[in-house]
C-alpha atoms as a PDB file:
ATOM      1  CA  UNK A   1     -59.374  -8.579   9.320  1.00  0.00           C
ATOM      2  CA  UNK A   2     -57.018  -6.708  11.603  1.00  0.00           C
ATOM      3  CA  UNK A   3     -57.092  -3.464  10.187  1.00  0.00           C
ATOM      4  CA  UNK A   4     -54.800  -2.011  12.750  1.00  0.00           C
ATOM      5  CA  UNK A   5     -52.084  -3.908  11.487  1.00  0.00           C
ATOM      6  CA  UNK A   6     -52.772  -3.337   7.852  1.00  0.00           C
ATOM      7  CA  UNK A   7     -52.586   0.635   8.556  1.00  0.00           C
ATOM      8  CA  UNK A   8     -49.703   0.238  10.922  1.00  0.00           C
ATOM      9  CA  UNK A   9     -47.635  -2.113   8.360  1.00  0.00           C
ATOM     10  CA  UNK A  10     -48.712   0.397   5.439  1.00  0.00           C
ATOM     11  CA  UNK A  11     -47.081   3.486   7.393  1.00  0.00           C
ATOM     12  CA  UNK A  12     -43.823   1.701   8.211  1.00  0.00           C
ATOM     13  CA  UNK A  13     -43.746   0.348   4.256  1.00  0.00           C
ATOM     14  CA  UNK A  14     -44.094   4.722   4.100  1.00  0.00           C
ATOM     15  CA  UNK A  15     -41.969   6.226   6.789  1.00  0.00           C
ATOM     16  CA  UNK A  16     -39.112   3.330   7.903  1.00  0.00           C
ATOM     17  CA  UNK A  17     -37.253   5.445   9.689  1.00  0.00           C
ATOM     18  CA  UNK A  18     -39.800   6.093  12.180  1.00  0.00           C
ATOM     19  CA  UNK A  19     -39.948   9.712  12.171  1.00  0.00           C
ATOM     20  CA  UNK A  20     -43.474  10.116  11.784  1.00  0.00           C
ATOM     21  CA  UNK A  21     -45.566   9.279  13.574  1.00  0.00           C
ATOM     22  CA  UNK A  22     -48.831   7.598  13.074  1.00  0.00           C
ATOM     23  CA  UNK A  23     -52.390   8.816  14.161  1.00  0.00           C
ATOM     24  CA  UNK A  24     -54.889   6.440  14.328  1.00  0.00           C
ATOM     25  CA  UNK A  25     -58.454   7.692  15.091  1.00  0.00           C
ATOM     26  CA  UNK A  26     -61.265   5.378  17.239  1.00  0.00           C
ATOM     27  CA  UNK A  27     -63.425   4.025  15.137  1.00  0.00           C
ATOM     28  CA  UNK A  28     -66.639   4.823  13.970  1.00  0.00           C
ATOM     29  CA  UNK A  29     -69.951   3.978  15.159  1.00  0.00           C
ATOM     30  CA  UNK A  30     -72.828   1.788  12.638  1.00  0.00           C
ATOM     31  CA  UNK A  31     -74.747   5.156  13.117  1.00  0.00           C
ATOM     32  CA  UNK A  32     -72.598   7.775  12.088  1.00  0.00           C
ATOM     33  CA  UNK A  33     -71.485   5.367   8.989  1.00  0.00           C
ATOM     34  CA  UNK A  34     -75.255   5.363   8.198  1.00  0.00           C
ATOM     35  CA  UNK A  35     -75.298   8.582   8.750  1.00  0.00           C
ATOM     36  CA  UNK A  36     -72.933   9.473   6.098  1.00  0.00           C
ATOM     37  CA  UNK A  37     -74.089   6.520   3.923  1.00  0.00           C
ATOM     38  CA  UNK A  38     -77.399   8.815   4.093  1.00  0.00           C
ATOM     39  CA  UNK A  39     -75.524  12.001   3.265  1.00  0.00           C
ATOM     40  CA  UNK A  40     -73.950  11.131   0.503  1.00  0.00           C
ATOM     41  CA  UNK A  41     -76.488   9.498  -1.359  1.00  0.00           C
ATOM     42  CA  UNK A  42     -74.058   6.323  -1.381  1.00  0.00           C
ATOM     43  CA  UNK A  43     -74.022   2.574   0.028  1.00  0.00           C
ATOM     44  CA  UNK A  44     -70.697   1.853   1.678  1.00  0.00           C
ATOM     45  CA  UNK A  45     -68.826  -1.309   0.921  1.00  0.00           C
ATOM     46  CA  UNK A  46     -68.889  -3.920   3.766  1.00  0.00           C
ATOM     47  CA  UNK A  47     -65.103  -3.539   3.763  1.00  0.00           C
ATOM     48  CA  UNK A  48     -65.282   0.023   4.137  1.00  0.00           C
ATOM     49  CA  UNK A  49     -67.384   0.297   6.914  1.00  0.00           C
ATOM     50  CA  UNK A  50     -65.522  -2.461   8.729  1.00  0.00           C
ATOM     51  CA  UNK A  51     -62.570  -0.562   8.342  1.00  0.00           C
ATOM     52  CA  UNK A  52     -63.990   2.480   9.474  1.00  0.00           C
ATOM     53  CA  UNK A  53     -65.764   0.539  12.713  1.00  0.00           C
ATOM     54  CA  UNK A  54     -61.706  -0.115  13.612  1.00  0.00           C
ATOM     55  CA  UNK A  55     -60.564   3.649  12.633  1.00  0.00           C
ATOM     56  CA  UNK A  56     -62.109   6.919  11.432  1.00  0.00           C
ATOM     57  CA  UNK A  57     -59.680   8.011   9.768  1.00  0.00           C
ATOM     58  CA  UNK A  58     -55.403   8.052   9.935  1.00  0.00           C
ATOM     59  CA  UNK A  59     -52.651   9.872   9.321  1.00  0.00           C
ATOM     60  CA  UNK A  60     -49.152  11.915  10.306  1.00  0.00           C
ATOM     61  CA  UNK A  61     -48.665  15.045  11.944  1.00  0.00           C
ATOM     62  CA  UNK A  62     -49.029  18.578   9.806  1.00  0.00           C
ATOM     63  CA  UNK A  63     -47.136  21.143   9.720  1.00  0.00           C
ATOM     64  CA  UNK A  64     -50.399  23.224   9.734  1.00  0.00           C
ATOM     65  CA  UNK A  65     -50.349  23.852  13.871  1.00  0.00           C
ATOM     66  CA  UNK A  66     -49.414  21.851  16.451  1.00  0.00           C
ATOM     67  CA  UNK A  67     -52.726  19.778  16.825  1.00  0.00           C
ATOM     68  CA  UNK A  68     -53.197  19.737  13.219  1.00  0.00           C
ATOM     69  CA  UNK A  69     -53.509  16.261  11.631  1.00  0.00           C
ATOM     70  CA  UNK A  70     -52.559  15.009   7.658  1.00  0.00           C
ATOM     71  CA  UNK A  71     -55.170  12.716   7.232  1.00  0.00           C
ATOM     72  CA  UNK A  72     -54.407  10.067   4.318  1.00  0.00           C
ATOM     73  CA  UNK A  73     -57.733   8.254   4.974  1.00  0.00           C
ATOM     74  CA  UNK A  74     -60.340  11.120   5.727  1.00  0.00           C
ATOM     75  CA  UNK A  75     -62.282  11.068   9.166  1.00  0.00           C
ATOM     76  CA  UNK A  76     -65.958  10.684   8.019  1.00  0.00           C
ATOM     77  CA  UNK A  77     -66.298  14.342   9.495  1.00  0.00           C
ATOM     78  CA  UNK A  78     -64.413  15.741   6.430  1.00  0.00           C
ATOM     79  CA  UNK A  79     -65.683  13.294   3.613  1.00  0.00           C
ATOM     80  CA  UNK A  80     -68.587  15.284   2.537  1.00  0.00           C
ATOM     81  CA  UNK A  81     -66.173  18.402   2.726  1.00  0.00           C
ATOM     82  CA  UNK A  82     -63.014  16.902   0.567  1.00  0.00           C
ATOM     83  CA  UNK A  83     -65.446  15.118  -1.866  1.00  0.00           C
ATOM     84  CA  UNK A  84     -67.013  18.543  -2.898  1.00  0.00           C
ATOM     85  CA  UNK A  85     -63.410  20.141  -3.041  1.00  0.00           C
ATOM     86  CA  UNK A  86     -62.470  17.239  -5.337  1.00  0.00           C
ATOM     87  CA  UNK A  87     -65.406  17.512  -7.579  1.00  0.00           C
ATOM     88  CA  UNK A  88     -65.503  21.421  -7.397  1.00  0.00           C
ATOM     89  CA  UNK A  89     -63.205  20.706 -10.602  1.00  0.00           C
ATOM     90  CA  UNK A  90     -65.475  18.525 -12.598  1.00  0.00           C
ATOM     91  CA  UNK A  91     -68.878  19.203 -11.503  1.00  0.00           C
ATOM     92  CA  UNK A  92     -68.845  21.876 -14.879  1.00  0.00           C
ATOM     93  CA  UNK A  93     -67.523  19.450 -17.362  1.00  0.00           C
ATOM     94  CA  UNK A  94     -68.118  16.333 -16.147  1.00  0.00           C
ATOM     95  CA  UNK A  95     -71.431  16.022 -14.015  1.00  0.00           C
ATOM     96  CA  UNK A  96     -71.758  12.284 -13.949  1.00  0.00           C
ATOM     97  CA  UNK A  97     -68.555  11.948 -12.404  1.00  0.00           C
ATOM     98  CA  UNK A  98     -68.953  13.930  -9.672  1.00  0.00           C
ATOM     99  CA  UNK A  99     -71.966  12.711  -8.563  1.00  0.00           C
ATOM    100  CA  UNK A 100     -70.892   9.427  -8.568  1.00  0.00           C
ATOM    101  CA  UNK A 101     -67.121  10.077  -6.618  1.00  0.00           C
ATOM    102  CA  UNK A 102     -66.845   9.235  -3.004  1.00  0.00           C
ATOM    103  CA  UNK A 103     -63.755  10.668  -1.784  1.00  0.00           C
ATOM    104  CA  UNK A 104     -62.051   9.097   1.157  1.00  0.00           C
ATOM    105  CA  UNK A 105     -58.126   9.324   0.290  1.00  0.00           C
ATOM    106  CA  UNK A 106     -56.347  13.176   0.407  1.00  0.00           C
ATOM    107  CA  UNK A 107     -53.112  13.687  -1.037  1.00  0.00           C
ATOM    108  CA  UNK A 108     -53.466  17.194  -0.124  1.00  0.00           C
ATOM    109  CA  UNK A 109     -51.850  18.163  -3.373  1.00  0.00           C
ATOM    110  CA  UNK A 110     -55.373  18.475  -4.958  1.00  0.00           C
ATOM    111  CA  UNK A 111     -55.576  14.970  -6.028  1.00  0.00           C
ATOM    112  CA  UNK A 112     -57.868  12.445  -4.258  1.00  0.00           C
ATOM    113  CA  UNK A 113     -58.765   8.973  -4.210  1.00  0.00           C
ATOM    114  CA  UNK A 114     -62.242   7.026  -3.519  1.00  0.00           C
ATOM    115  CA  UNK A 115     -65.157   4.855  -4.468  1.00  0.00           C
ATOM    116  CA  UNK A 116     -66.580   5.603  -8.379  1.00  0.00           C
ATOM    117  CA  UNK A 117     -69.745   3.863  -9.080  1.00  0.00           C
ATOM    118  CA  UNK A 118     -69.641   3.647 -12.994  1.00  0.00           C
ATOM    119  CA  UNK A 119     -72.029   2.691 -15.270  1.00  0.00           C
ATOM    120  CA  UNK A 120     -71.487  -1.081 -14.619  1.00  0.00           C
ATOM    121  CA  UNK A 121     -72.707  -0.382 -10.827  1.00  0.00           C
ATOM    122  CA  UNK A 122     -70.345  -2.467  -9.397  1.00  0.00           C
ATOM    123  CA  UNK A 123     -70.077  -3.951  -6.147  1.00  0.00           C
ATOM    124  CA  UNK A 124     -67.867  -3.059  -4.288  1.00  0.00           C
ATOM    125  CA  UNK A 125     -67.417   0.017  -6.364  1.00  0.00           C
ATOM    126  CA  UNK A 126     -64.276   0.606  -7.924  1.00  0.00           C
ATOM    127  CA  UNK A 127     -61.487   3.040  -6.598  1.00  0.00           C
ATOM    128  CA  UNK A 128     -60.318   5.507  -8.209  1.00  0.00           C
ATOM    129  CA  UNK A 129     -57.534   8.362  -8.318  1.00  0.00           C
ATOM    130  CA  UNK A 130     -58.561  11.924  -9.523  1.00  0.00           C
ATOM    131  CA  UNK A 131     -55.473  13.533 -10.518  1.00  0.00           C
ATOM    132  CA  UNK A 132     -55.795  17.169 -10.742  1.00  0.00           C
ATOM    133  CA  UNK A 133     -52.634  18.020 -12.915  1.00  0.00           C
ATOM    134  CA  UNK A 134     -54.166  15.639 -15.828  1.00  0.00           C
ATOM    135  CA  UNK A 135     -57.060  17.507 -15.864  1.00  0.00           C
ATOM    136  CA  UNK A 136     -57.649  20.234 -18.595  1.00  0.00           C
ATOM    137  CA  UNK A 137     -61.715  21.744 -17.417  1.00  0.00           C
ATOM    138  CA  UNK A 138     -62.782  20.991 -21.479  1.00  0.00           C
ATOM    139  CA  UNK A 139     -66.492  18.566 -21.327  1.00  0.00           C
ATOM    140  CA  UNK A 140     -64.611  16.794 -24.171  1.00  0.00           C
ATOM    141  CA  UNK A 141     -61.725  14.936 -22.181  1.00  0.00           C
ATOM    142  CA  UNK A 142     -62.110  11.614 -21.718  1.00  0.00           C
ATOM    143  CA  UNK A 143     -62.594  10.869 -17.598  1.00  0.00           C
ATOM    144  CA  UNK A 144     -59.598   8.152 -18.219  1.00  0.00           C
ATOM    145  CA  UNK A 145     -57.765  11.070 -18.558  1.00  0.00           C
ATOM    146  CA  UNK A 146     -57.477  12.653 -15.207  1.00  0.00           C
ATOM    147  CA  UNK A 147     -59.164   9.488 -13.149  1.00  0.00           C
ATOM    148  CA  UNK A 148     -57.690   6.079 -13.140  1.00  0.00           C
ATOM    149  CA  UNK A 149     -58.921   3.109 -11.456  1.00  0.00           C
ATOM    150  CA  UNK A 150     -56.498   2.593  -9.016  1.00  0.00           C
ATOM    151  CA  UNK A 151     -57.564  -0.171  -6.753  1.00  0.00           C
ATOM    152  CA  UNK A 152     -59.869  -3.155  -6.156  1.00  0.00           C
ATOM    153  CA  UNK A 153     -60.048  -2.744  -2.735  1.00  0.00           C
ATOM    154  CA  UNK A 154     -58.845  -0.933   0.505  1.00  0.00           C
ATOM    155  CA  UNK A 155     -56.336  -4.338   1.457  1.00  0.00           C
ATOM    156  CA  UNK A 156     -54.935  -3.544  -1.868  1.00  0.00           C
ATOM    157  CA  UNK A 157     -54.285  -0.124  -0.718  1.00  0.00           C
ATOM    158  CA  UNK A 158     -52.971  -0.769   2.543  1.00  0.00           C
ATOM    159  CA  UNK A 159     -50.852  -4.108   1.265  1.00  0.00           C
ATOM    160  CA  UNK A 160     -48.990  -1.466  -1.043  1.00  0.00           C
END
């Protein structure tokens, strides 16, 4: 799979005019992906790790500082932080949900994207959207509410 062409086709599909540029990290070693496998508690798809063996992580310059980076898919150095931020909403209401949300995707409007291992423990996992607006903090809404299965995989993501 040449993932550097996926991400590179995906960020034209996004910004044709060419005004923005693309950042494209190195990619990850087998031991820091175990590492965070290890973290999290959670087995990363094949395709994910592959992916993340070509690039930790890409996205467009911020207007946050001059160095400062809007990372669409997270370096693994800031899953573990953007995953709790994400569940931070649920965790209250909806437990089993956010222990079982890998975030990987940032929108940085508060809603996030990433792997959901549901009850059906599939493999890959599913990806899903958590979108923050939809959510209303009662125990009572139903998780279709405010997270939709989005994807079956990260080619699906980058093909769209």
């Amino acid at each position: 799979m040449n993932w550097t062409q996926l991400i590179q086709d995906h960020h034209q599909r996004h910004h044709p005019h060419g005004h923005t540029k693309l950042i494209l990290r190195d990619g990850a070693s087998d031991a820091e992906l175990d590492a965070l496998s290890a973290t999290m508690g959670f087995q990363l798809p094949e395709e994910f790790r592959e992916l993340y063996r070509t690039h930790n992580g890409f996205g467009t310059p911020s207007s946050d500082g001059p160095n400062a980076v809007s990372w669409f898919f997270l370096p693994l150095s800031l899953i573990e932080e953007k995953t709790k931020d994400a569940t931070s909403w649920i965790q209250e209401t909806h437990p089993e949900i956010a222990r079982n949300f890998f975030v990987f995707m940032d929108y940085r409007c508060g809603d996030y994207s990433g792997y959901f291992k549901d009850k059906a423990d599939r493999n890959p996992p599913v990806i899903c959207t958590f979108e923050h607006e939809l959510y209303e903090f009662d125990a009572s809404q139903p998780a279709e509410d405010f997270l939709s299965y989005s994807w079956s995989s990260l080619i699906v993501i980058l093909e769209a």
